[in-house]
Protein backbone atom coordinates (compact mmCIF):
# COMPACT_ATOMS: atom_id res chain seq x y z
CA UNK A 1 -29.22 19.72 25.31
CA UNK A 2 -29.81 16.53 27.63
CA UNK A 3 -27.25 14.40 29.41
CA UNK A 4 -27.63 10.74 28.52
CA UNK A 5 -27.91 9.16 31.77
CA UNK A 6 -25.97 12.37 33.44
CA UNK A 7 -22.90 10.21 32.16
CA UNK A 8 -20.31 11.69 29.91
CA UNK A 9 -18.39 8.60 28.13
CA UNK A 10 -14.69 8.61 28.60
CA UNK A 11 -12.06 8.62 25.85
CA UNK A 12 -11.50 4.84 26.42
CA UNK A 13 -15.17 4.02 25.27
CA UNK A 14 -15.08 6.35 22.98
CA UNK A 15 -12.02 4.90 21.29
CA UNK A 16 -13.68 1.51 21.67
CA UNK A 17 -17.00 2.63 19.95
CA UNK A 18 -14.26 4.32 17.22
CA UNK A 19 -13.01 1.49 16.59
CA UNK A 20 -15.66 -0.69 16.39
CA UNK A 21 -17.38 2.15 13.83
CA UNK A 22 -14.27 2.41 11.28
CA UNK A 23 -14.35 -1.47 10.79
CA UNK A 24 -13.27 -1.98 7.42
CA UNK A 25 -10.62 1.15 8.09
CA UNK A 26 -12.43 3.80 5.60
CA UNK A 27 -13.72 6.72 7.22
CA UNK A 28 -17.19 6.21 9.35
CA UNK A 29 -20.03 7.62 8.46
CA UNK A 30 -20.22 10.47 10.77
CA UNK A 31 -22.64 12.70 9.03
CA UNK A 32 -25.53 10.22 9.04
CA UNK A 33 -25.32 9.89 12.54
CA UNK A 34 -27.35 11.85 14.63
CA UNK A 35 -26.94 10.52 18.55
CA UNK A 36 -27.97 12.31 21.11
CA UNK A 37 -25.37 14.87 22.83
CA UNK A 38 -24.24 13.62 25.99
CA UNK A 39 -22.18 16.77 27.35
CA UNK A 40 -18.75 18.06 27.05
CA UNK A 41 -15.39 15.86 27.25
CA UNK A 42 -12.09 16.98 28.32
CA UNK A 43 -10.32 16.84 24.87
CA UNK A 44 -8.63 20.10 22.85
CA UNK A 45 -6.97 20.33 19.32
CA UNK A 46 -4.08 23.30 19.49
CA UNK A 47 -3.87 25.11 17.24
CA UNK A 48 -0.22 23.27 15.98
CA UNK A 49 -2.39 20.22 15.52
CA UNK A 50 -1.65 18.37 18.90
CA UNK A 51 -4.79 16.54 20.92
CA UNK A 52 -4.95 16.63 24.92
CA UNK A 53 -6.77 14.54 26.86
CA UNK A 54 -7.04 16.16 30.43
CA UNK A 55 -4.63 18.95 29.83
CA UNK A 56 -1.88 15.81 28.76
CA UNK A 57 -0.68 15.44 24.98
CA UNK A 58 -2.36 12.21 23.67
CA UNK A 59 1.08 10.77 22.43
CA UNK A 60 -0.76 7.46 20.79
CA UNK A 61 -0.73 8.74 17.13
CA UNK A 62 -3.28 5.43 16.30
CA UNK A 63 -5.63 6.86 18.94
CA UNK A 64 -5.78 10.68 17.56
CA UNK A 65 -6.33 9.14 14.19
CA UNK A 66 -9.06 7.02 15.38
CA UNK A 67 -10.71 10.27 17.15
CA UNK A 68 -9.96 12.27 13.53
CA UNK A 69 -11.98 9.96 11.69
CA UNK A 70 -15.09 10.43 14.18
CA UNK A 71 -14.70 14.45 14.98
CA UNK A 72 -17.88 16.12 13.43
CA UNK A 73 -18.72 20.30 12.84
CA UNK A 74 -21.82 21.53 13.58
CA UNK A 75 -22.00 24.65 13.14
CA UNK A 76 -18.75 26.52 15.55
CA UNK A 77 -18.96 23.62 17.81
CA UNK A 78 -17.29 19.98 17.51
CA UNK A 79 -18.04 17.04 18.45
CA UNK A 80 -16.91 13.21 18.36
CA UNK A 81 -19.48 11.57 17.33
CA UNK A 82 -20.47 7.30 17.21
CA UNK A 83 -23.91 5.63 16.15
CA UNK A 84 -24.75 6.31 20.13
CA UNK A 85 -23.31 9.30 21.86
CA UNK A 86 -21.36 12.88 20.60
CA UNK A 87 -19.40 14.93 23.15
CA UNK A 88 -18.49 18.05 22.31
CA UNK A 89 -14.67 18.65 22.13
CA UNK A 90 -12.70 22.14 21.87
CA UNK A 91 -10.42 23.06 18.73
CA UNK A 92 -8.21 26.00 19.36
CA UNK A 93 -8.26 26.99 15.34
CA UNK A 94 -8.53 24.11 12.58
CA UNK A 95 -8.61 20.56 13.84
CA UNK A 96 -6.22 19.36 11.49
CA UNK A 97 -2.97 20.93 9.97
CA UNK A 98 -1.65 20.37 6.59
CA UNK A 99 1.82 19.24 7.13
CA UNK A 100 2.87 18.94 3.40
CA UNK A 101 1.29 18.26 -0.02
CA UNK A 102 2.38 17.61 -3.74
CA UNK A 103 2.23 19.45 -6.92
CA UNK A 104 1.57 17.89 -10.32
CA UNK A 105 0.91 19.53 -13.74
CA UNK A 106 1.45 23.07 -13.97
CA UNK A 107 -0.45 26.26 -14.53
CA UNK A 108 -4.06 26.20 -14.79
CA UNK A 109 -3.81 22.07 -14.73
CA UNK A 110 -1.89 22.01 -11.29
CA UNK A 111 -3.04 19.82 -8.59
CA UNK A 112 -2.09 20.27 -5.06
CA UNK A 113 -2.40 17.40 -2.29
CA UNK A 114 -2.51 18.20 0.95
CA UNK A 115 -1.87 15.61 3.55
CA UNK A 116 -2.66 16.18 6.94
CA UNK A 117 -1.01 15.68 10.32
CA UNK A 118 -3.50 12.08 11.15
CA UNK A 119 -3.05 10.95 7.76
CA UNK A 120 -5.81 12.77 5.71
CA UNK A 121 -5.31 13.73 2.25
CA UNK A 122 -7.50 16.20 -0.20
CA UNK A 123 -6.85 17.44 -3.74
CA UNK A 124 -7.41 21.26 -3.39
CA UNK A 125 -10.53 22.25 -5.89
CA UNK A 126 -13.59 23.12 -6.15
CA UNK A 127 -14.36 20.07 -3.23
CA UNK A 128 -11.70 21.17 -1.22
CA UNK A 129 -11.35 25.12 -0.92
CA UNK A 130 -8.06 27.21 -0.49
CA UNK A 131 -8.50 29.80 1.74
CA UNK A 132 -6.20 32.50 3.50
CA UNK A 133 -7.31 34.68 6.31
CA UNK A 134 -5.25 37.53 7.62
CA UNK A 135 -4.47 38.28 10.90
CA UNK A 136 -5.61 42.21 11.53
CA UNK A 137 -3.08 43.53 13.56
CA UNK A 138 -0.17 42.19 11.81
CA UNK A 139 -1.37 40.90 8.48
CA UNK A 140 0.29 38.03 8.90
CA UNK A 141 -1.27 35.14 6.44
CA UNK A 142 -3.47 32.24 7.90
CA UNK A 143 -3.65 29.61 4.70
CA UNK A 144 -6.43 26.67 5.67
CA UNK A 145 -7.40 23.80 3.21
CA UNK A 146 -10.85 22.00 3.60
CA UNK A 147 -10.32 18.23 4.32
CA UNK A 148 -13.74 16.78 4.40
CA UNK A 149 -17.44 17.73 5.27
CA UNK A 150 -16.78 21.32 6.98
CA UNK A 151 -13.53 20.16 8.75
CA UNK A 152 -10.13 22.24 7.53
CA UNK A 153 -6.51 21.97 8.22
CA UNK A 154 -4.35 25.02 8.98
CA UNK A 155 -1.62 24.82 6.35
CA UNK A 156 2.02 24.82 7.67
CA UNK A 157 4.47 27.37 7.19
CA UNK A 158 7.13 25.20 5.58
CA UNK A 159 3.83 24.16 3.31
CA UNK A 160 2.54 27.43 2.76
CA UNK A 161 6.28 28.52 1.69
CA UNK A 162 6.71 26.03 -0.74
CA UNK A 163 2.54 26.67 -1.97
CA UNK A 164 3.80 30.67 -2.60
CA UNK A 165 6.86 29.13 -4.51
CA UNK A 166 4.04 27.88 -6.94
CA UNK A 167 2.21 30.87 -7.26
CA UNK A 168 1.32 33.04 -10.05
CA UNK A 169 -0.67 36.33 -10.95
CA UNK A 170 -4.35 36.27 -12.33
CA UNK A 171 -7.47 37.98 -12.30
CA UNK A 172 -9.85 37.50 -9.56
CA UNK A 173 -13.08 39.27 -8.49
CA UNK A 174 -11.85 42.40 -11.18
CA UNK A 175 -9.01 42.60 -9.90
CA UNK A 176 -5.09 40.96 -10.14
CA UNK A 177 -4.17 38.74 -7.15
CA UNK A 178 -1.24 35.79 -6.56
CA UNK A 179 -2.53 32.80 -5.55
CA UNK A 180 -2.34 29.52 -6.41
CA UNK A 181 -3.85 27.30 -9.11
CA UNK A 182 -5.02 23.94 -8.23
CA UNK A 183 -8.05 21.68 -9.47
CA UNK A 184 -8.87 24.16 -11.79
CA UNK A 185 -9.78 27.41 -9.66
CA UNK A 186 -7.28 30.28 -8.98
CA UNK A 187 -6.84 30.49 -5.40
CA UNK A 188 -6.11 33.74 -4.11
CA UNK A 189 -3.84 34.83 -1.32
CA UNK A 190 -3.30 38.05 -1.73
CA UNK A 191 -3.71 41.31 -4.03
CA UNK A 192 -1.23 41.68 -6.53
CA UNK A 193 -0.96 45.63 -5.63
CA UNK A 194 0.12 44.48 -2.10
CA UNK A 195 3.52 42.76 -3.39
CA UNK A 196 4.24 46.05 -5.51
């Protein structure tokens, strides 16, 4: 991949071109752009949701919701992206984390909405797929919620808790899991054998 200009743009003019980008305050439109890569930038999402700039927490909660609305996935990688330059940034697991949501309805007509730790929020459905990994040494769960165009948040505990609290049994690939209903789908989390 080239380097524009052997220059890679600092989080300042990045948050400048942000900014300039989001203009009437909806989300840019970061999958028609297509700039060329100018090289990696010193910024990482933990894994708990937090973004560092230079090994340093970026404590401006404005600014890491400006960089959410331009962060891009292609492919494994990440990037922030503007109508003239993407950098490729490093996320430790999801780059967002669910931090709570709502329930309405019940049953098969529930609706869960997730909101996110820079303000996001996403109806879970057939758009915006449940999904819970498992950790294989210790089993332990790993719940994730997609937010928009390929990016997911890592569900909270506290969240994930209250999400199980909700749960009920059903059939699911020929077999009887608990999971979650929301949007219309049956979301599994985990065999129904397992809880036995």
């Amino acid at each position: 991949m080239r380097q524009q200009d052997n220059v890679t743009p600092s989080a300042e003019s990045l948050a400048s071109a942000a900014s300039k980008a989001a203009g009437s305050g909806g989300l840019p439109p970061v999958h028609l752009w297509d700039p060329p890569f100018c090289g990696d930038l010193d910024i990482r999402i933990a894994r708990d949701g937090t973004w560092y700039y230079l090994g340093t927490p970026i404590g401006r909660a404005p600014l890491v919701r400006l960089f959410s609305t331009i962060l891009k996935r292609e492919g494994d990688r990440y990037f922030l992206v503007t109508p003239v330059e993407k950098v490729g940034i490093t996320v430790d697991d999801a780059p967002f984390v669910a931090v709570d949501f709502t329930a309405s309805g019940t049953g098969r007509d529930q609706v869960l909405t997730f909101e996110t730790n820079v303000g996001d929020h996403a109806a879970a459905g057939s758009e915006h797929p449940i999904r819970v990994e498992r950790d294989g040494e210790t089993g332990e769960p790993a719940p994730y919620v997609m937010i928009r165009a390929g990016l997911e948040a890592l569900i909270d505990r506290k969240s994930f808790y209250r999400m199980v609290d909700l749960g009920a049994h059903a059939e699911h690939a020929g077999a009887q899991w608990f999971g979650v209903w929301s949007g219309g789908v049956f979301w599994p989390i985990i065999p129904s054998s397992a809880l036995e």
